[in-house]
C-alpha atoms as a PDB file:
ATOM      1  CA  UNK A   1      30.394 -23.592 -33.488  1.00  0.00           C
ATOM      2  CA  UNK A   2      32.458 -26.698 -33.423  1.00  0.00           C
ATOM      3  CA  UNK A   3      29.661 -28.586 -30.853  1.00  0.00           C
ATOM      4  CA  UNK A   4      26.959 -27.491 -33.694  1.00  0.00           C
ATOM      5  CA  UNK A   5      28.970 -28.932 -36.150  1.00  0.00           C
ATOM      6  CA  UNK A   6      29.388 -31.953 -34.594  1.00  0.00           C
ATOM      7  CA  UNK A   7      25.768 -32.145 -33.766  1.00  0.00           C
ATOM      8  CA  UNK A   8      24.465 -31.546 -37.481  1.00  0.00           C
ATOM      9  CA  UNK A   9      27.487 -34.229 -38.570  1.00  0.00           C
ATOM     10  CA  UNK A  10      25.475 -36.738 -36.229  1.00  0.00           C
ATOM     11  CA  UNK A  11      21.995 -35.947 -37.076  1.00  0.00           C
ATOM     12  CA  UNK A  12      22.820 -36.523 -40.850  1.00  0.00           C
ATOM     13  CA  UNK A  13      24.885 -39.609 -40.539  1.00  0.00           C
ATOM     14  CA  UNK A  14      22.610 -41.512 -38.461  1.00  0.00           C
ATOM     15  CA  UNK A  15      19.213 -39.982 -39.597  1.00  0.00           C
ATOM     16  CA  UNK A  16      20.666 -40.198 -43.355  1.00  0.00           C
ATOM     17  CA  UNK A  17      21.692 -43.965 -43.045  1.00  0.00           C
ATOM     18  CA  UNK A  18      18.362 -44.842 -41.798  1.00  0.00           C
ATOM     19  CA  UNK A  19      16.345 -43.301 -44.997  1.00  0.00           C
ATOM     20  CA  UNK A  20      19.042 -44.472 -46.954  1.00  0.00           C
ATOM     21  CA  UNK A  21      18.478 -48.364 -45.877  1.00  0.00           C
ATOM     22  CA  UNK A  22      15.038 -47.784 -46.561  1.00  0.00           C
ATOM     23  CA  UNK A  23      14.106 -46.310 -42.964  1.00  0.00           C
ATOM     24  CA  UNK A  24      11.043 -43.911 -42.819  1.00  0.00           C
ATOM     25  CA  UNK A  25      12.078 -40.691 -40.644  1.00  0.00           C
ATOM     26  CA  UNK A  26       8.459 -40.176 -39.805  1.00  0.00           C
ATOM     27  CA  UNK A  27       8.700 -43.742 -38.172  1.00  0.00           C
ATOM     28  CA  UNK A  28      11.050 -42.053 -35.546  1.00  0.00           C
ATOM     29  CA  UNK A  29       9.243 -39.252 -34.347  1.00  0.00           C
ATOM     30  CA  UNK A  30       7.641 -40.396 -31.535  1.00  0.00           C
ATOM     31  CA  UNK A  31       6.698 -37.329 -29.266  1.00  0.00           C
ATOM     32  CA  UNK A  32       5.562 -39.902 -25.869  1.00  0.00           C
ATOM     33  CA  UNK A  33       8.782 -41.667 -26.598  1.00  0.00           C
ATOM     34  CA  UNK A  34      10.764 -38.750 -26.102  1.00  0.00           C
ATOM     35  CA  UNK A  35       8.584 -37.246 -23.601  1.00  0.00           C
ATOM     36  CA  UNK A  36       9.287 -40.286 -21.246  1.00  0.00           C
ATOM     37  CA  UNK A  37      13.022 -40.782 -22.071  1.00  0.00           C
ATOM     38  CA  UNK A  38      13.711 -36.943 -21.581  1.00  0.00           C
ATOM     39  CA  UNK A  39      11.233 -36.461 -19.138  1.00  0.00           C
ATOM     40  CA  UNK A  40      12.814 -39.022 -16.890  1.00  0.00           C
ATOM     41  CA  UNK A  41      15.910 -38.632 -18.034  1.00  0.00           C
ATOM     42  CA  UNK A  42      15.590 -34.638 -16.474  1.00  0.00           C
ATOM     43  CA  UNK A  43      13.383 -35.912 -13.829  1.00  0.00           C
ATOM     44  CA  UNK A  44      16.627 -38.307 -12.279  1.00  0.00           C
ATOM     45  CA  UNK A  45      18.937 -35.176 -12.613  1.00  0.00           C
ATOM     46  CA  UNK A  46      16.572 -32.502 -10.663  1.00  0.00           C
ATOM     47  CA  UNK A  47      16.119 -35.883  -7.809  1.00  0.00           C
ATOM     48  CA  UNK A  48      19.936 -36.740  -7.727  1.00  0.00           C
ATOM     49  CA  UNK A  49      21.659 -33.158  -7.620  1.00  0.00           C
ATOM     50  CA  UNK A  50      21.633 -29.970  -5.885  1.00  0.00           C
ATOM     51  CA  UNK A  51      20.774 -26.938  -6.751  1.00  0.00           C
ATOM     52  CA  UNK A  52      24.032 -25.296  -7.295  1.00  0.00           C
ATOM     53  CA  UNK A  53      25.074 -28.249  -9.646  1.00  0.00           C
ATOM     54  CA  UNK A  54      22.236 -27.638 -11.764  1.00  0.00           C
ATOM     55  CA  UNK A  55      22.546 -24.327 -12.169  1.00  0.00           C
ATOM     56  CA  UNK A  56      25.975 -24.466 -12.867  1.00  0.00           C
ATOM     57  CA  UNK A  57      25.356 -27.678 -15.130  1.00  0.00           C
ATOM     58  CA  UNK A  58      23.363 -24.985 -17.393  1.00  0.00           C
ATOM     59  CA  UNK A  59      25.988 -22.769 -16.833  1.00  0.00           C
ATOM     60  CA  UNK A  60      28.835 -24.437 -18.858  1.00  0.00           C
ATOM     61  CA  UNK A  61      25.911 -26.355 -20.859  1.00  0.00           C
ATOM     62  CA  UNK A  62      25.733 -22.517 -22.104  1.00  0.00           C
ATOM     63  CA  UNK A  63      29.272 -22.211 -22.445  1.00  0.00           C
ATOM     64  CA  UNK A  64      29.158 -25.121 -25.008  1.00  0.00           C
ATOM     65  CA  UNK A  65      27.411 -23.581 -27.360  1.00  0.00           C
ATOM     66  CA  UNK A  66      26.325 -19.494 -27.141  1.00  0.00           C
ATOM     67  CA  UNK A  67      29.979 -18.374 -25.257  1.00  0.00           C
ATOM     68  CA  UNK A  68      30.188 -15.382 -24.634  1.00  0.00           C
ATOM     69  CA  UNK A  69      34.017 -15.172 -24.365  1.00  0.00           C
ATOM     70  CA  UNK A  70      34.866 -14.835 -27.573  1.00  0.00           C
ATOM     71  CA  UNK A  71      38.964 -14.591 -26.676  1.00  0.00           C
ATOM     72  CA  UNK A  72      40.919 -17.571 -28.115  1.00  0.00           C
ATOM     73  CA  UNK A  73      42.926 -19.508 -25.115  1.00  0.00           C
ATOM     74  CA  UNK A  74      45.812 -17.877 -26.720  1.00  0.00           C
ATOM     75  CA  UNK A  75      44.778 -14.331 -26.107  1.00  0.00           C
ATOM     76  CA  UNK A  76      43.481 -15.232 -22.636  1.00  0.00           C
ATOM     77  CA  UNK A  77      47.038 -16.816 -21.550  1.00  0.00           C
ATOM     78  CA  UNK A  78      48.996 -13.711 -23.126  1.00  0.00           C
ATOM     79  CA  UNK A  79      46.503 -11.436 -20.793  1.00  0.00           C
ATOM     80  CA  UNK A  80      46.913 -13.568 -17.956  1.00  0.00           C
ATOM     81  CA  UNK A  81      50.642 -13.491 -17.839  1.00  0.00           C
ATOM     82  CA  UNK A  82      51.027  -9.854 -18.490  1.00  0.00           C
ATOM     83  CA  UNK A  83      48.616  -9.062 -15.646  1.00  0.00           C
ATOM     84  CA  UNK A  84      50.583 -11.155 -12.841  1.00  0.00           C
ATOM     85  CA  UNK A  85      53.631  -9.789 -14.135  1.00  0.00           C
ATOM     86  CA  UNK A  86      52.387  -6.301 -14.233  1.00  0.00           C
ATOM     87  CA  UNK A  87      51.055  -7.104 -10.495  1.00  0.00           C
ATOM     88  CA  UNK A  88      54.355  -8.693  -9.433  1.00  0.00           C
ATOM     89  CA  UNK A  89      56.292  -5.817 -10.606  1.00  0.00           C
ATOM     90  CA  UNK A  90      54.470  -3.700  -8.955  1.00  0.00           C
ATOM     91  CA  UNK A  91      55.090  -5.350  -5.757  1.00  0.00           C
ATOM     92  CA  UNK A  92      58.826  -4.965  -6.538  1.00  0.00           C
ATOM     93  CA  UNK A  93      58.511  -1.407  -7.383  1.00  0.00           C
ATOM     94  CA  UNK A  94      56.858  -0.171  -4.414  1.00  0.00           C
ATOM     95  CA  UNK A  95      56.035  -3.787  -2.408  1.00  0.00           C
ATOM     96  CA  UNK A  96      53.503  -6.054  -1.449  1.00  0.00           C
ATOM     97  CA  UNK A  97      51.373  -3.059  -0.239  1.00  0.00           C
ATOM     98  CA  UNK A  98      51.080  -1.690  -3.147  1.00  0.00           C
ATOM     99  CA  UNK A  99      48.345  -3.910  -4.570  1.00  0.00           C
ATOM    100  CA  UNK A 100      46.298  -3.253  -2.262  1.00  0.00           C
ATOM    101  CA  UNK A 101      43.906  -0.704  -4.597  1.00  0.00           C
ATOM    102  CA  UNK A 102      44.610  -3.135  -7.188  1.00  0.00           C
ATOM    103  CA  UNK A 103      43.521  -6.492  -5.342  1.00  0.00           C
ATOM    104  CA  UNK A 104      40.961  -4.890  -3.423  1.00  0.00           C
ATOM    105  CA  UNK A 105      38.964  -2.966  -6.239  1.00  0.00           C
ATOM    106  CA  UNK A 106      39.538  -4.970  -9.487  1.00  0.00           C
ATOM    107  CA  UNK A 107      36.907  -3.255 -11.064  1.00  0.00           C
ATOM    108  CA  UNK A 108      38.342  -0.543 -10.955  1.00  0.00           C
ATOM    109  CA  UNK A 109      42.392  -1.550 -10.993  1.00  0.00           C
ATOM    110  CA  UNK A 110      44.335  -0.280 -14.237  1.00  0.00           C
ATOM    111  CA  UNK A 111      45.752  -3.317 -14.650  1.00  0.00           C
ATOM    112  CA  UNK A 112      42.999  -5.535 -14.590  1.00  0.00           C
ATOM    113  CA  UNK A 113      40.759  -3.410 -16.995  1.00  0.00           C
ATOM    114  CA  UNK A 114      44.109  -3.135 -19.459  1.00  0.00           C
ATOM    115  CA  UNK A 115      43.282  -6.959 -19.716  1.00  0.00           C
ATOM    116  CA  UNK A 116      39.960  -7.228 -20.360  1.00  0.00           C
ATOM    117  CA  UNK A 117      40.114 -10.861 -21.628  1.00  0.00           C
ATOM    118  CA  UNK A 118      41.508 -12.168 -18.033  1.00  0.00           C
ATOM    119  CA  UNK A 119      38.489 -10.118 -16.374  1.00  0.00           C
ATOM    120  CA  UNK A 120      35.874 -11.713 -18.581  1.00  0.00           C
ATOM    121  CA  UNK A 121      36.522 -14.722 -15.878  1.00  0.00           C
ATOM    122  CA  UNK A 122      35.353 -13.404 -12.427  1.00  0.00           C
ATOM    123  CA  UNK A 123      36.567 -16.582 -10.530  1.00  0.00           C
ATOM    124  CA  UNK A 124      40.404 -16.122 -12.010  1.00  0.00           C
ATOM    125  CA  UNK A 125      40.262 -12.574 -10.695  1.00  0.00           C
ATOM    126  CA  UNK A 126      39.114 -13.697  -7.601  1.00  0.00           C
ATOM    127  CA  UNK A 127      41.898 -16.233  -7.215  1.00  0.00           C
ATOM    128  CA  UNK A 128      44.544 -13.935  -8.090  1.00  0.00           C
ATOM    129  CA  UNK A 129      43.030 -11.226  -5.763  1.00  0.00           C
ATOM    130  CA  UNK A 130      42.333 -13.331  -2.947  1.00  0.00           C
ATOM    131  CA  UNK A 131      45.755 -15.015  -2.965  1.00  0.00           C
ATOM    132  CA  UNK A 132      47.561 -11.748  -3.617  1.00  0.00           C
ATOM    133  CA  UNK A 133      45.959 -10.412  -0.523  1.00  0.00           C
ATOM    134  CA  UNK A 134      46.447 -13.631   1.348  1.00  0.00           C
ATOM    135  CA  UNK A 135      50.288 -12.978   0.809  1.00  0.00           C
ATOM    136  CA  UNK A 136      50.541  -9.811   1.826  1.00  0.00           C
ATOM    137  CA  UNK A 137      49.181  -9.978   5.096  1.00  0.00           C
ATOM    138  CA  UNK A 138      51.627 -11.619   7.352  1.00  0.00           C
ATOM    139  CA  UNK A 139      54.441 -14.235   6.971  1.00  0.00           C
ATOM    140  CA  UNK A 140      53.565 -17.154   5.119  1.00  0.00           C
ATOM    141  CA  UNK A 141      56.268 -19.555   3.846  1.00  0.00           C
ATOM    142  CA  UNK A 142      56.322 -20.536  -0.171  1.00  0.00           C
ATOM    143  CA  UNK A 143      55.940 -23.986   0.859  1.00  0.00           C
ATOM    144  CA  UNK A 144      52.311 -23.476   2.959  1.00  0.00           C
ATOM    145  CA  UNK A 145      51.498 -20.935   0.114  1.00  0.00           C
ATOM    146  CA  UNK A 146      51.918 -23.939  -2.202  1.00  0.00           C
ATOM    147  CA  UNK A 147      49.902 -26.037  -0.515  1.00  0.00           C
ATOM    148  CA  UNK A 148      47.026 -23.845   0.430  1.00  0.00           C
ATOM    149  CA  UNK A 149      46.777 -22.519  -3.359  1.00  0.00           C
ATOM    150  CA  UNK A 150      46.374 -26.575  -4.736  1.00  0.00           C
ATOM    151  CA  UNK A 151      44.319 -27.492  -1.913  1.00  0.00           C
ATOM    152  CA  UNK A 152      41.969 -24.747  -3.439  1.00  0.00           C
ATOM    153  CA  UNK A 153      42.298 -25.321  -6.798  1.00  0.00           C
ATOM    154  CA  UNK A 154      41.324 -28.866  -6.217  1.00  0.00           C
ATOM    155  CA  UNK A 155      38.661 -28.026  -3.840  1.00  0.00           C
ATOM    156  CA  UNK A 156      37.140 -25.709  -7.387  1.00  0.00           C
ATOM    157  CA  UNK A 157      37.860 -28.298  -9.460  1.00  0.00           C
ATOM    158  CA  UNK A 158      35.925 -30.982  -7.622  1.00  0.00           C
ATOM    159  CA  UNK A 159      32.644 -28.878  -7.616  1.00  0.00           C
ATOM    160  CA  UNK A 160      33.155 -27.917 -10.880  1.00  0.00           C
ATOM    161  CA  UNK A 161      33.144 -31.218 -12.023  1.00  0.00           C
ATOM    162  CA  UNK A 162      30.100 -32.437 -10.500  1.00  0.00           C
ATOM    163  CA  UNK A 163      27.958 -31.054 -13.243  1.00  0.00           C
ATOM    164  CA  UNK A 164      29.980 -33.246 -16.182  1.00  0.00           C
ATOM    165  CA  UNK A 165      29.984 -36.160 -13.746  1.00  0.00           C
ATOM    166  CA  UNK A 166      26.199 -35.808 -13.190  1.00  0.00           C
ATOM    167  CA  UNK A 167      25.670 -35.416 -16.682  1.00  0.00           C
ATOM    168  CA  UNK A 168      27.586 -38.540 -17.924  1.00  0.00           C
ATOM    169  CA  UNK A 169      25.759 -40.663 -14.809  1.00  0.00           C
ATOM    170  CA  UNK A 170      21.935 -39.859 -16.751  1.00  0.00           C
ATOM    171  CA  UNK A 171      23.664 -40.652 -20.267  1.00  0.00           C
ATOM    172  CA  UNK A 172      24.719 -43.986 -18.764  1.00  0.00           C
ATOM    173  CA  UNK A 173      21.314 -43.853 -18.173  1.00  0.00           C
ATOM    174  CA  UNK A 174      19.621 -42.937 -20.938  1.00  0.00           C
ATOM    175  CA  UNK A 175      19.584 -46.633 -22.560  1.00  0.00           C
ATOM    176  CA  UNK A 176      17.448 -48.037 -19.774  1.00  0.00           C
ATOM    177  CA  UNK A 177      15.340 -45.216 -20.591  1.00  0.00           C
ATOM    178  CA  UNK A 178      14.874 -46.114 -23.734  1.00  0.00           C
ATOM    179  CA  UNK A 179      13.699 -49.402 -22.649  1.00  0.00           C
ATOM    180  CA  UNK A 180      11.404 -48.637 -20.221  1.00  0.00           C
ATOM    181  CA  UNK A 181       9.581 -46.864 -22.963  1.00  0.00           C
ATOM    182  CA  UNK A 182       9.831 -49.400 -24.850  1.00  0.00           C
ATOM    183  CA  UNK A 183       8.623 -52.007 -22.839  1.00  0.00           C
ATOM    184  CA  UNK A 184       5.428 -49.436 -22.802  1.00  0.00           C
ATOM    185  CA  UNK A 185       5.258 -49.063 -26.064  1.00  0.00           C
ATOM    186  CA  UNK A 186       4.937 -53.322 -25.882  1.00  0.00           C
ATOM    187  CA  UNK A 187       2.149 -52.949 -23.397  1.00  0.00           C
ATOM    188  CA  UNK A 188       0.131 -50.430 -25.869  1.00  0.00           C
ATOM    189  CA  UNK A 189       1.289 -53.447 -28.474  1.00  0.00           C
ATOM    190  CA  UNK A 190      -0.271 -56.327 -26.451  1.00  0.00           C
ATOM    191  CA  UNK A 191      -3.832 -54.452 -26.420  1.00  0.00           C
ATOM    192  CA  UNK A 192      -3.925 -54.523 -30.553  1.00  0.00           C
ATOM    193  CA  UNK A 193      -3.415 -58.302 -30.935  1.00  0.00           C
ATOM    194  CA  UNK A 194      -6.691 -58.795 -32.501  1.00  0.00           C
ATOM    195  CA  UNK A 195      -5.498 -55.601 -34.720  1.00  0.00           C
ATOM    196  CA  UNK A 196      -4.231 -55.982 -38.333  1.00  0.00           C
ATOM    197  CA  UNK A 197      -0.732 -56.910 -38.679  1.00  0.00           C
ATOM    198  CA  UNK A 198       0.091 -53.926 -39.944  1.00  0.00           C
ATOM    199  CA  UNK A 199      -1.588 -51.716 -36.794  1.00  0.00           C
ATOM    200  CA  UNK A 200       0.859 -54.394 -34.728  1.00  0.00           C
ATOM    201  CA  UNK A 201       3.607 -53.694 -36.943  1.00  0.00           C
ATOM    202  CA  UNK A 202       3.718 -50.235 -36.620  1.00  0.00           C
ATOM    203  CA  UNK A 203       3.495 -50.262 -32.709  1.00  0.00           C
ATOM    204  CA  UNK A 204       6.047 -52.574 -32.261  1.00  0.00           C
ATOM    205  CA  UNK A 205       8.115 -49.981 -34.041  1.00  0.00           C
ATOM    206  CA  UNK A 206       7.047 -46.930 -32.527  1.00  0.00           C
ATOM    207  CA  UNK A 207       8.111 -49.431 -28.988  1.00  0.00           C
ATOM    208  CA  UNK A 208      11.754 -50.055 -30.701  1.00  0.00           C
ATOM    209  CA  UNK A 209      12.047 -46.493 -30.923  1.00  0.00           C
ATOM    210  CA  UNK A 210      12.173 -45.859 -27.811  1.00  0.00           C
ATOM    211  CA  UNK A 211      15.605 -47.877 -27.259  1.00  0.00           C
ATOM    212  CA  UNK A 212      16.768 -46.424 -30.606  1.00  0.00           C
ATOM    213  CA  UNK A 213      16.404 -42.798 -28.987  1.00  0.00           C
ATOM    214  CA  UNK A 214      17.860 -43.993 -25.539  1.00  0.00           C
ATOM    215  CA  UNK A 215      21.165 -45.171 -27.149  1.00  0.00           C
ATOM    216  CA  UNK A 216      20.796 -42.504 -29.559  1.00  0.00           C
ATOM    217  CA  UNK A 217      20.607 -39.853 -26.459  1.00  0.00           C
ATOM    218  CA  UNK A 218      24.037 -41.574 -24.610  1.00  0.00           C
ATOM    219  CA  UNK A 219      26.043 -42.040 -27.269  1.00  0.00           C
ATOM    220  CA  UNK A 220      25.790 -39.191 -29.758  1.00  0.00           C
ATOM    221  CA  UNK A 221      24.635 -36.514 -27.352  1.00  0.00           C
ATOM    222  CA  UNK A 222      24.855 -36.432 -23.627  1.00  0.00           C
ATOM    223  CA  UNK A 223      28.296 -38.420 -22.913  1.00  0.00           C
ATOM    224  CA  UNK A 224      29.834 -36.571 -25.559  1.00  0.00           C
ATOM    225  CA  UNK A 225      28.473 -33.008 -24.206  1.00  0.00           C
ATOM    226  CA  UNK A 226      29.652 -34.295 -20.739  1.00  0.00           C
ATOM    227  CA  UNK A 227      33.046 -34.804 -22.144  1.00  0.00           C
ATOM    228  CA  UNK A 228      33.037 -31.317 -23.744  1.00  0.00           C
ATOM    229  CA  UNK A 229      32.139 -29.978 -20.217  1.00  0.00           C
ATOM    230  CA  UNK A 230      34.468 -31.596 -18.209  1.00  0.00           C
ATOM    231  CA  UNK A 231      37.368 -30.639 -20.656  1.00  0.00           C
ATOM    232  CA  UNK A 232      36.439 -26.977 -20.376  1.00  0.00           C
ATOM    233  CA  UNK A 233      35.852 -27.652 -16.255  1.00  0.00           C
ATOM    234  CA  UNK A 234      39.984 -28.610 -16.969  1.00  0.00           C
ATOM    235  CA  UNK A 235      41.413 -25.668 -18.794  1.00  0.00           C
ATOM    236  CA  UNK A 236      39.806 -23.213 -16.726  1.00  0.00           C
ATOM    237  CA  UNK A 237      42.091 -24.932 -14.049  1.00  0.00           C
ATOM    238  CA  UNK A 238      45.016 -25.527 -15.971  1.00  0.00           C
ATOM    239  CA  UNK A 239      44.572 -21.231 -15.723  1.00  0.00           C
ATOM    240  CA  UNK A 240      44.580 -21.985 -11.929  1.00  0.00           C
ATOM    241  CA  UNK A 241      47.927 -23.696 -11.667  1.00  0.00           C
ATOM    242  CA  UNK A 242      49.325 -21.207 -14.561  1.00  0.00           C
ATOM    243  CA  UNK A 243      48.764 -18.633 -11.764  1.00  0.00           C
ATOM    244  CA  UNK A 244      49.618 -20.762  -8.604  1.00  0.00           C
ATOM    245  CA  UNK A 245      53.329 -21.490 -10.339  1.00  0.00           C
ATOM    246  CA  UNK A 246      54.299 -17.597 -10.563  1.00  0.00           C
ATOM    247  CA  UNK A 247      52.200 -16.770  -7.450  1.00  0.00           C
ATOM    248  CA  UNK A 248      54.330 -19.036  -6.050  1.00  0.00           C
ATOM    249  CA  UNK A 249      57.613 -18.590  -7.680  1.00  0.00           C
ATOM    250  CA  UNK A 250      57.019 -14.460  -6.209  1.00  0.00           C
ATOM    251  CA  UNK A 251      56.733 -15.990  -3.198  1.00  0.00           C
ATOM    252  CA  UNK A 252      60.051 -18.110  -3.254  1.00  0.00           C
ATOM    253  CA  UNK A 253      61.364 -14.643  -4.164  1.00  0.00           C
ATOM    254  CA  UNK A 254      62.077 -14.770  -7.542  1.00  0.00           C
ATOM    255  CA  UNK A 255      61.908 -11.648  -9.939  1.00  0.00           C
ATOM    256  CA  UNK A 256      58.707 -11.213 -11.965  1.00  0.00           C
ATOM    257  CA  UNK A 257      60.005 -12.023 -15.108  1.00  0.00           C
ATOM    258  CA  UNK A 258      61.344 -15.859 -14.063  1.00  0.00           C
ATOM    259  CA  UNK A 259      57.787 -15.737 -11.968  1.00  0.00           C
ATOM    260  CA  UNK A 260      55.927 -15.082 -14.983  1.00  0.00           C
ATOM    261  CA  UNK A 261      57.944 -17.652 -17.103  1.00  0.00           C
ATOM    262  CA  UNK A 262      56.945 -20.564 -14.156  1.00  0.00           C
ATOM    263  CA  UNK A 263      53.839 -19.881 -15.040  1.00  0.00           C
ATOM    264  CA  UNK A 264      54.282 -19.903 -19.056  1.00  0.00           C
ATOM    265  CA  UNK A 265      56.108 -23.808 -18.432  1.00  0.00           C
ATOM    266  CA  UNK A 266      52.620 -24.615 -17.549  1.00  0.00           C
ATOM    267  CA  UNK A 267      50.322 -23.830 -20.566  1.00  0.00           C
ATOM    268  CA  UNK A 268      49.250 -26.584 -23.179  1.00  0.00           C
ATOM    269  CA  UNK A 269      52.020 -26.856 -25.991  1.00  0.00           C
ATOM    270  CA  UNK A 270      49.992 -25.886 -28.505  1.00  0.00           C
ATOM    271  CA  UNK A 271      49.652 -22.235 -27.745  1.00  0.00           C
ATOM    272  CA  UNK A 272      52.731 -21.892 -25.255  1.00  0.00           C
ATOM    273  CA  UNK A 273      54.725 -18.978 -26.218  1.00  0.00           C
ATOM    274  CA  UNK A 274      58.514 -19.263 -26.093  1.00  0.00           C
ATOM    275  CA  UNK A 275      60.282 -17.458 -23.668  1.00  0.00           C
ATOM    276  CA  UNK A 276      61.183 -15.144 -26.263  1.00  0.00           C
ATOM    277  CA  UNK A 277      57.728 -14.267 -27.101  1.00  0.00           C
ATOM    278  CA  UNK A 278      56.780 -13.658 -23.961  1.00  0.00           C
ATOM    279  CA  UNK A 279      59.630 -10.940 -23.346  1.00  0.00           C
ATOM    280  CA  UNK A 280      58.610  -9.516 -26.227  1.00  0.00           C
ATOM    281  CA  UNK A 281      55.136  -8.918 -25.052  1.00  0.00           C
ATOM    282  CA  UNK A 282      56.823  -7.513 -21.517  1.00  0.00           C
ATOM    283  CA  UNK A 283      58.571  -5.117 -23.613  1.00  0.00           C
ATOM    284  CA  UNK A 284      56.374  -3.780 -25.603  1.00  0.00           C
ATOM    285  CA  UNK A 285      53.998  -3.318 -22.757  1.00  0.00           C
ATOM    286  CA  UNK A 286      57.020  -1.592 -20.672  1.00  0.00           C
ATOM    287  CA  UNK A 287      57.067   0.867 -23.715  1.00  0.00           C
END
């Protein structure tokens, strides 16, 4: 809702100062301007990327707007920590073998399906899973643990933002779009000279549109919806290293309730929970 908003806030302010200096909207509409600007615009992104950065480019173009994930970040972190603490009392309880059903099946773990705001996010359950199981196969010290688990998480974070940096290269772009159909629209102009002025007038226009929509394109929608992208490419991470620091601290052999809290220290500030909070929701699960 908020990137609609934001859209319609644009749209009006720009579109709305135009009529209101005296601008004709009609003037703008241009369908061969936009067809070569966004035609080539598309055209440089399906030539420059792969197919997996496409597809996942729509993916979290998606995300932006119809999100299916309706949990707030809030209820997402509050599932997240009560799941690895769940799973890392567990291990106490009965040890590192007992995850296995859990790890192995999520889909059909207890604990995973008594958080069903964590499992809306297949990769997170995969990292916990596959790191969980990593663990408990052999001896592994906390420090190569460590380093293994943000060697991955950078490895995910690099391909996931290839689609945001892709995206913000053809809105860089988008300007000299805008010229190049507007220095077509000046060739179409050049073959009315012995027109009326007013016939040249108006396809000079229709020509300065085309550099109108290009900046227009950059500035108000692409770079921004890259931004948007990349900052959601960034908190699904910051969920990453939440779960590395009490994977982690379990490793280093602390008990799951100082685990869990390494990986509280991590969240954004303004929907941390105090420690307090956070026992709270351990207890009342416990009961």
């Amino acid at each position: 809702m908020q990137r609609v908003i934001g859209l319609l806030v644009v749209l009006a302010t720009v579109l709305g100062g135009f009529a209101i200096a005296g601008g004709n909207l009609s003037t703008i509409w241009q369908p061969a301007e936009f067809i070569i600007i966004f035609g080539a615009g598309i055209g440089a992104l399906i030539i420059g990327n792969s197919k997996y950065v496409l597809t996942e480019m729509l993916s979290q173009l998606k995300y932006q707007f119809i999100s299916g994930k309706a949990s707030s970040t809030s209820d997402l972190y509050h599932d997240l920590l009560l799941v690895i603490y769940s799973l890392l009392d567990l291990a106490r309880v009965k040890g590192i073998k007992g995850l296995d059903e859990h790890v192995e099946n999520p889909e059909t773990s207890s604990i995973f399906l008594a958080y069903p705001k964590v499992y809306e996010f297949p990769q997170l359950v995969t990292f916990i899973c596959d790191n969980l199981r990593l663990f408990s196969m052999g001896k592994i010290t906390s420090h190569d643990f460590d380093a293994m688990l943000e060697q991955e998480i950078y490895t995910i974070e690099e391909q996931k933002l290839k689609p945001s940096h892709a995206l913000s290269n053809i809105a860089e772009a988008m300007p000299g779009f805008g010229i190049l159909a507007a220095v077509g629209g000046i060739i179409i102009t050049m073959q009315h000279l012995d027109g009326a002025l007013s016939e040249i007038g108006y396809h000079i226009a229709a020509a300065l549109v085309g550099t109108f929509i290009g900046i227009f394109a950059c500035y108000c929608l692409i770079a921004p919806l890259a931004s948007a992208m990349e900052q959601y490419v960034k908190k699904q991470m910051a969920m990453l290293e939440c779960v590395r620091a009490m994977l982690v601290a379990h490793a280093k052999g602390h008990v799951p309730i100082v685990a869990t809290d390494s990986g509280r220290k991590l969240i954004n500030e303004e929907i941390k929970p105090t420690f307090t909070t956070m026992e709270e929701w351990i207890n009342n699960k416990a009961a």
